[in-house]
Protein backbone atom coordinates (compact mmCIF):
# COMPACT_ATOMS: atom_id res chain seq x y z
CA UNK A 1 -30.99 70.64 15.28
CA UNK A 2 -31.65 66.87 13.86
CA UNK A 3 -35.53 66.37 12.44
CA UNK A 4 -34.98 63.28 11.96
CA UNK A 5 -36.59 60.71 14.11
CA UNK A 6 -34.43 57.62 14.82
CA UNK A 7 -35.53 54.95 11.71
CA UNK A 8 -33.63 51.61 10.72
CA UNK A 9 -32.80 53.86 7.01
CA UNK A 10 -30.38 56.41 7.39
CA UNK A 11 -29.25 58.01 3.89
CA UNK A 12 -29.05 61.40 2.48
CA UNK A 13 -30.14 63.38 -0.32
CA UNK A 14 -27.36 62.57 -3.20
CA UNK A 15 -29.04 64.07 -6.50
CA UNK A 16 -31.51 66.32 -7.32
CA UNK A 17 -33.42 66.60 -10.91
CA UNK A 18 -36.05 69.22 -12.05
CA UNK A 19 -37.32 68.86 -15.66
CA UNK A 20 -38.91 72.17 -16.56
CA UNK A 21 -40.30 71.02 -19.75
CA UNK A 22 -41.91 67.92 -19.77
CA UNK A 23 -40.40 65.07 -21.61
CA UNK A 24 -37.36 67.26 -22.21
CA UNK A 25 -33.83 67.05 -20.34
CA UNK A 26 -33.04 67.25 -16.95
CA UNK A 27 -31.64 70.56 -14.73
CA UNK A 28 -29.50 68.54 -12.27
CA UNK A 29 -29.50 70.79 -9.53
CA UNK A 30 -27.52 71.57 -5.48
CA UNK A 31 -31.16 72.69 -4.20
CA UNK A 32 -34.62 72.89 -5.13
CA UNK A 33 -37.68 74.75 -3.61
CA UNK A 34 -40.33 72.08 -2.55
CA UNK A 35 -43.24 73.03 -3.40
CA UNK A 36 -47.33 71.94 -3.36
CA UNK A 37 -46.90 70.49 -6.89
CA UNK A 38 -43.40 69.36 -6.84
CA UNK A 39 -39.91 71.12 -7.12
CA UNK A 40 -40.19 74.56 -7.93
CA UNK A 41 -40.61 74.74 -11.97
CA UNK A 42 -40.88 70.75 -12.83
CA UNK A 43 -42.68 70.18 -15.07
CA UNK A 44 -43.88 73.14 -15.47
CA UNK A 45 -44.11 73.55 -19.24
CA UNK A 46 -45.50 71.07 -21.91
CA UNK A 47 -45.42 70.26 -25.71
CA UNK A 48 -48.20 69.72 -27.21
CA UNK A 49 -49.62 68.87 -30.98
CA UNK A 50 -52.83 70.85 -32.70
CA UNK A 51 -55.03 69.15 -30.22
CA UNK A 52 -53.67 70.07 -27.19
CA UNK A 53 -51.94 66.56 -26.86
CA UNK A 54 -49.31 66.30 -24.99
CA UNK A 55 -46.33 64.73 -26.98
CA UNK A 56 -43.14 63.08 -25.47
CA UNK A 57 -40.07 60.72 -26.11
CA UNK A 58 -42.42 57.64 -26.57
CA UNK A 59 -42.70 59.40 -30.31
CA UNK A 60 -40.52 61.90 -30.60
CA UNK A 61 -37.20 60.84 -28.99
CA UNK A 62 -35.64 64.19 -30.21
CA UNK A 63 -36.87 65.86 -27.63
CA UNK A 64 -34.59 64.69 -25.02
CA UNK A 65 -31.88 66.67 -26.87
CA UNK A 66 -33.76 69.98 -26.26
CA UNK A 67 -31.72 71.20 -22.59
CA UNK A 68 -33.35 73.92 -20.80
CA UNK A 69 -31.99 76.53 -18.24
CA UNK A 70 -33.68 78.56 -15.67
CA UNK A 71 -31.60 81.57 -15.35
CA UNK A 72 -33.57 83.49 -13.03
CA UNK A 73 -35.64 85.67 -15.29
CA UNK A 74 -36.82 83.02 -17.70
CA UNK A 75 -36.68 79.92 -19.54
CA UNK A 76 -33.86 79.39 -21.85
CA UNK A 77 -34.21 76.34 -24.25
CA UNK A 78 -31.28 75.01 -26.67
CA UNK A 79 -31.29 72.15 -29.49
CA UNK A 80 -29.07 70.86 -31.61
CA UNK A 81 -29.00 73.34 -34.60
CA UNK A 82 -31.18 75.60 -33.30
CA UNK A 83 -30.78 79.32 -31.96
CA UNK A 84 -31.19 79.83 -27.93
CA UNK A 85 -35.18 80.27 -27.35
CA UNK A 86 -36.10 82.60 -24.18
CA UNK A 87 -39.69 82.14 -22.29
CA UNK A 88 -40.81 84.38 -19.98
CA UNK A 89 -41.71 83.66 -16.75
CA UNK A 90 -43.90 86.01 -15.85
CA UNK A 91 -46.85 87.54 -18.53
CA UNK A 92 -45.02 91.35 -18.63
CA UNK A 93 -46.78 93.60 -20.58
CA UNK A 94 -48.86 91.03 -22.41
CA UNK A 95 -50.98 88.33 -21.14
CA UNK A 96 -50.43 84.81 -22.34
CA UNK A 97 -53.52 83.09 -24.30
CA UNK A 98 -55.21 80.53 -22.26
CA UNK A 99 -55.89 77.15 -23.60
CA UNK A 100 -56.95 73.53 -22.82
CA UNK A 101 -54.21 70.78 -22.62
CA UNK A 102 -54.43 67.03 -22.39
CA UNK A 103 -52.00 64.96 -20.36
CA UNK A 104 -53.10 61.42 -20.22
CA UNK A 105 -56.89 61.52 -19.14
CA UNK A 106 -56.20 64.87 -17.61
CA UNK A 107 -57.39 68.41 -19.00
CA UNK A 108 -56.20 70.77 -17.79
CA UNK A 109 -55.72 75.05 -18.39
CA UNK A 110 -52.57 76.33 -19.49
CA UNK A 111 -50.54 79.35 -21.19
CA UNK A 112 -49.96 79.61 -24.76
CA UNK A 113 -46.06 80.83 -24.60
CA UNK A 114 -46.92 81.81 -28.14
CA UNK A 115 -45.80 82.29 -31.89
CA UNK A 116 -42.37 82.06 -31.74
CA UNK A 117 -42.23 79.28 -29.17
CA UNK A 118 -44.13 76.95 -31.26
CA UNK A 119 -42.28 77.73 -34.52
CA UNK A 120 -38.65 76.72 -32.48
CA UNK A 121 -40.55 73.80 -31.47
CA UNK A 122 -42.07 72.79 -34.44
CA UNK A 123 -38.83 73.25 -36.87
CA UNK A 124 -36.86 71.21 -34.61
CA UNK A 125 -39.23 68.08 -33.84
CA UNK A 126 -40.95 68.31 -37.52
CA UNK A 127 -44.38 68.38 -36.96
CA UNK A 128 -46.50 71.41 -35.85
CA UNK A 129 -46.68 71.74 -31.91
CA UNK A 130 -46.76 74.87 -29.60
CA UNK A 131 -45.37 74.63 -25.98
CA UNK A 132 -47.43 75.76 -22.90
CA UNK A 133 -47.33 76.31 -19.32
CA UNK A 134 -49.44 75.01 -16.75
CA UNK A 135 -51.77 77.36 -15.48
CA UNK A 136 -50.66 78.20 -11.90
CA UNK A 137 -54.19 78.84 -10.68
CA UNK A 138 -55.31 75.41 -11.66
CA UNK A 139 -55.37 72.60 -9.90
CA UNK A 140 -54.88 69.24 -10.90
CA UNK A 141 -55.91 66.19 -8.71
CA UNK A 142 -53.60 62.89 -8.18
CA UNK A 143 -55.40 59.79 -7.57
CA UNK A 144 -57.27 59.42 -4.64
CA UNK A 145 -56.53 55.49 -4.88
CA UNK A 146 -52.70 55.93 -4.69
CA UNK A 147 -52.80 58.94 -1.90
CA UNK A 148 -54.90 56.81 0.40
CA UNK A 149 -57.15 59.93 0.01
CA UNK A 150 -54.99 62.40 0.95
CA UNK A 151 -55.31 65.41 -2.07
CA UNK A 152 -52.34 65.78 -3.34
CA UNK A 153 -51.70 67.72 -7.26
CA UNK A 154 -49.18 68.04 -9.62
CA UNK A 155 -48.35 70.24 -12.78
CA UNK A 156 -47.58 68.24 -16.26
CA UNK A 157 -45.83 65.02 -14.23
CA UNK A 158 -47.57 62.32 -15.61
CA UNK A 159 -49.56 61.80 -12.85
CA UNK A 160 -47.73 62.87 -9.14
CA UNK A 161 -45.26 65.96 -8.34
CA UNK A 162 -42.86 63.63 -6.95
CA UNK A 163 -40.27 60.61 -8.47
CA UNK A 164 -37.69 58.86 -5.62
CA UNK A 165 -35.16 56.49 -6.32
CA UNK A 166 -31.82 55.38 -5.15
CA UNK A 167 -28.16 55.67 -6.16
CA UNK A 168 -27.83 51.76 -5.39
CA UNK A 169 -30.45 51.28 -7.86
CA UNK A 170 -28.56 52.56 -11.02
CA UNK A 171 -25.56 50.88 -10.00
CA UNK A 172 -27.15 47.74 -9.50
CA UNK A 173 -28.73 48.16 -12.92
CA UNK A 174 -25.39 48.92 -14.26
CA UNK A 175 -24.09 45.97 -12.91
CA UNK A 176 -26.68 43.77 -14.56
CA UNK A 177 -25.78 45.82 -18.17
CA UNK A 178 -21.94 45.10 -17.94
CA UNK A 179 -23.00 41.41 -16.85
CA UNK A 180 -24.68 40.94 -20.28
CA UNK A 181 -22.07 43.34 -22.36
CA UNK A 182 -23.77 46.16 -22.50
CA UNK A 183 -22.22 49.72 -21.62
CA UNK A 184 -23.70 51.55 -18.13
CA UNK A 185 -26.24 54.44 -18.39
CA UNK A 186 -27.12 57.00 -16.42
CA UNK A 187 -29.77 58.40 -13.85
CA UNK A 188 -31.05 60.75 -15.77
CA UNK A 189 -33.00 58.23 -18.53
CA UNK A 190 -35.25 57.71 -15.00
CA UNK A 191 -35.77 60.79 -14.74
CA UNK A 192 -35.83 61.21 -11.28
CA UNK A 193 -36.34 64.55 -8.94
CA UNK A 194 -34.68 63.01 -5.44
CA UNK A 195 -31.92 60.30 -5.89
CA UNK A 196 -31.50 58.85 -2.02
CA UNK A 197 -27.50 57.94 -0.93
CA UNK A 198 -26.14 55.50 1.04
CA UNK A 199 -29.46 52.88 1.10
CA UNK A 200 -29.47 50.17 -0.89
CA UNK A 201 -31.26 49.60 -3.98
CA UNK A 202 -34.86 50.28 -4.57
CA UNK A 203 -35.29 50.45 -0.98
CA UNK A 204 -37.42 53.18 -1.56
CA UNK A 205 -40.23 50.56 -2.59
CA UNK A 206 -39.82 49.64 1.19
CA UNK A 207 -40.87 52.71 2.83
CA UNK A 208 -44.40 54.55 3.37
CA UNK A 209 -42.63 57.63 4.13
CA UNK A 210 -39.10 59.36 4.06
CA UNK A 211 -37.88 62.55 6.33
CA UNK A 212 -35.66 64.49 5.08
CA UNK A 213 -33.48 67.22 7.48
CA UNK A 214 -34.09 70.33 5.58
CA UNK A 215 -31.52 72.42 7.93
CA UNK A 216 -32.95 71.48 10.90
CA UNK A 217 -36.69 71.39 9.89
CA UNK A 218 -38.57 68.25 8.66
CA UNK A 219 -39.78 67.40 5.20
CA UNK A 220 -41.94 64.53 4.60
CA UNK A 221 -42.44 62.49 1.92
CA UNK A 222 -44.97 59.82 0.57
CA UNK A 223 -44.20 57.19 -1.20
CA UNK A 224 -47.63 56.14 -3.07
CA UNK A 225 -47.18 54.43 -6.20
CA UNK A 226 -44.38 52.38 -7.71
CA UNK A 227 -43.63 53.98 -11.47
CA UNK A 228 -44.40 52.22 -13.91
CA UNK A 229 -41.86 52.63 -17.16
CA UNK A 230 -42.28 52.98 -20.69
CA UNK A 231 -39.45 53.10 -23.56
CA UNK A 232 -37.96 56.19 -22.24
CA UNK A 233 -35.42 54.28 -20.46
CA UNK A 234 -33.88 52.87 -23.81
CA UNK A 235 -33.40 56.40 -25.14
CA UNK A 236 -29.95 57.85 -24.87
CA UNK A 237 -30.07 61.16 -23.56
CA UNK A 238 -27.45 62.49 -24.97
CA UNK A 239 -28.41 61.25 -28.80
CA UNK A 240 -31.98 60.25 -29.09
CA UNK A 241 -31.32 56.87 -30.42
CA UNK A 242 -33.10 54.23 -28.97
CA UNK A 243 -31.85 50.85 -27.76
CA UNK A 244 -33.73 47.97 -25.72
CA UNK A 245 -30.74 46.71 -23.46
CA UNK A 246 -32.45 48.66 -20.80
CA UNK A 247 -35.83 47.67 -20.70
CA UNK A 248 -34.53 43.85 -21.45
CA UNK A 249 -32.54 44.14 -18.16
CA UNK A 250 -35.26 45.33 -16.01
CA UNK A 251 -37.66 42.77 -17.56
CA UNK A 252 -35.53 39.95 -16.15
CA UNK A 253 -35.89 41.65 -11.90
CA UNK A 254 -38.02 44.35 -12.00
CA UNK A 255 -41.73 43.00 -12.87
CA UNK A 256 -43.51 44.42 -10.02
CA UNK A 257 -46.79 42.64 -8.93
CA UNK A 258 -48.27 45.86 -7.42
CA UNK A 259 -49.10 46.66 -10.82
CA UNK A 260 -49.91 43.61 -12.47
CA UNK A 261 -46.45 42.79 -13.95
CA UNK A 262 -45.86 45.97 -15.04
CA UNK A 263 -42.23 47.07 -14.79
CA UNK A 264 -41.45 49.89 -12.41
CA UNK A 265 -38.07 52.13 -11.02
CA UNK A 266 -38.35 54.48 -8.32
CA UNK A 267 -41.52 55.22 -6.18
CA UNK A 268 -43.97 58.24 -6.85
CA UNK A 269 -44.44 60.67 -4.10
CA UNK A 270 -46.11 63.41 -2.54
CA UNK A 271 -45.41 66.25 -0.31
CA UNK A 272 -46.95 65.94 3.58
CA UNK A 273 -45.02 68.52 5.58
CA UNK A 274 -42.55 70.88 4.90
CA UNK A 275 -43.87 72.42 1.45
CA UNK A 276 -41.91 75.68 0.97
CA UNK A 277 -38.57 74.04 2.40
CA UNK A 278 -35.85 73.42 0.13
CA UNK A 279 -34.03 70.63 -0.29
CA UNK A 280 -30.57 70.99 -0.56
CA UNK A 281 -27.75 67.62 -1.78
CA UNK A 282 -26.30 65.97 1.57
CA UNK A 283 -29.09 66.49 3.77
CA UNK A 284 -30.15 63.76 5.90
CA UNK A 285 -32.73 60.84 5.09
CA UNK A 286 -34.46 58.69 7.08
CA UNK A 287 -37.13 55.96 6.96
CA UNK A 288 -38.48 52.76 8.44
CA UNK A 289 -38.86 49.87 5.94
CA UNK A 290 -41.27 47.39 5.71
CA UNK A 291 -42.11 44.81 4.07
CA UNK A 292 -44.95 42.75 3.24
C-alpha cells in the first residue's frame, strides 16, 4: 500500500545517520527506529567538563575521531590509541548517579556512566570530562517559536530531534569545492540523520512537511528551522584537523536571511505522525514545495 499522497517532490530516503554520542562520529545506518525524541539512541549520550558543560568539536576537534557502535547490548566506543570502552545500556545491578547537564541554555537530568567512562574520556581529549546519558524520563522542550507551538523534545541535539538534508546538496557543494581547487568532503561533517534522494538540492528548505512510506504506513515530518552551522563543517572527520574551504564555500550561497545572515545546511525537524515506525534506506518521499 502507497502512504504517500500525490506531491510535486517525489524522492526517497538515501542515507540514514544516528550519532549516539553527541559531537562524536556518525553510525551510518539501513534503518532506524523513529522515535518521540529522534532516531532511536541519537544523541543520546553527552560529554561534558566539571560543570556539567557540554563540550564538542567547536574546542575539541578530537572528538570526532572517537567512533561508537551500538551492538545490541551496549555502547561500544573506540579512539585512536585507546582500548575499546563498553557502556551499558541499561542500569543492571547498579543504578547510575544522576546529575545536572547543560546543553546550550538547556539543563537538563542525566546519568553519570561513571568512573571509568570519564577516565577513557578524559585521557584521550586531555582535560577532565565524564560522559552522561540523557535521562529518559526527562523531558526537554524545543522552541515553541520554531514548532509553531506544536511540543515537540529532543535528547542532547542541540536544540530539535531531527536534521534533513539532501544528496544534491553535498554534491552541489562538492562541485563548488573542486571549482575553487579544493578536494570534495563528505555528508557526514553535516551531520545529518535523513539524507533525501533524487530532489534537488536544499529543496528541503522548500517544504513544510515531508511523508515518508514507512512500508505502507505514513511518517511525517516537520521541517521548522533552517540549521544554522558552526566550524564543524571544516573539521575532517576522519583526522580532526581543521580547514576553512568549507565554511568559505558556503559563505559565498548559503547566507540564509531566515536567520539574519547566518549560514545554514539542512532543515531541523520534528516528528508529527508515525513515531515508533522505522525508517528504512529506499523508502519513498514526498512533499509539496513552496516558496515564498
Amino acid at each position: 500500500m502507497n502512504a504517500l499522497p500525490a506531491s510535486d517532490l517525489q524522492g526517497v530516503v538515501s542515507r540514514l545517520f544516528i550519532h549516539p554520542v553527541k559531537s562524536c562520529a556518525a553510525i551510518e545506518v539501513r534503518e532506524a527506529v523513529l522515535t518521540g525524541t529522534g532516531l532511536a539512541w541519537d544523541r543520546a549520550w553527552m560529554v561534558v567538563d566539571a560543570r556539567g558543560e557540554f563540550l564538542s568539536q567547536r574546542s575539541l576537534p578530537r572528538m570526532a575521531l572517537v567512533r561508537p557502535q551500538l551492538p545490541g547490548d551496549g555502547l561500544v566506543l573506540h579512539a585512536p590509541g585507546m582500548p575499546a570502552l563498553r557502556v551499558p545500556l541499561e542500569p543492571g545491578g547498579t543504578p547510575f548517579a544522576s546529575l545536572r547537564a547543560r546543553v546550550w541554555s538547556d539543563v537538563v537530568d542525566a546519568w553519570d556512566m561513571g568512573d571509568a567512562a570519564a577516565r577513557w574520556f578524559s585521557g584521550f581529549l586531555g582535560q577532565p570530562c565524564r560522559l552522561v546519558r540523557f535521562d529518559p524520563g526527562y523531558r526537554r522542550l524545543c522552541s515553541l517559536r520554531w514548532t509553531g507551538g506544536i511540543e515537540a523534545h529532543t535528547q542532547f541535539a542541540d536544540g530539535y530531534p531531527l536534521l534533513v538534508t539532501s544528496a544534491a546538496a553535498i554534491d552541489d557543494l562538492n562541485g563548488r569545492l573542486r571549482a575553487a581547487g579544493c578536494g570534495p568532503v563528505g555528508m557526514e561533517r553535516f551531520r545529518p540523520n535523513l539524507v533525501i534522494g533524487g530532489v534537488q538540492a536544499h529543496d528541503e528548505d522548500h517544504v513544510d512537511a515531508l511523508t515518508i512510506d514507512a512500508d505502507g504506513a505514513a511518517v511525517e515530518l516537520r521541517m521548522v528551522k533552517p540549521c544554522a552551522r558552526c566550524p564543524i563543517p571544516d573539521i575532517d572527520p576522519a583526522t580532526a584537523e581543521s580547514a576553512p574551504h568549507v565554511g568559505d564555500a558556503l559563505r559565498a550561497y548559503r547566507q540564509d536571511a531566515r536567520l539574519d545572515g547566518a549560514i545554514t545546511f539542512g532543515m531541523n525537524a520534528i516528528a508529527t505522525q508515525g513515531v515508533g515506525r522505522t525508517l528504512r534506506v529506499g523508502q519513498a518521499v514526498a512533499a509539496d514545495l513552496r516558496f515564498g
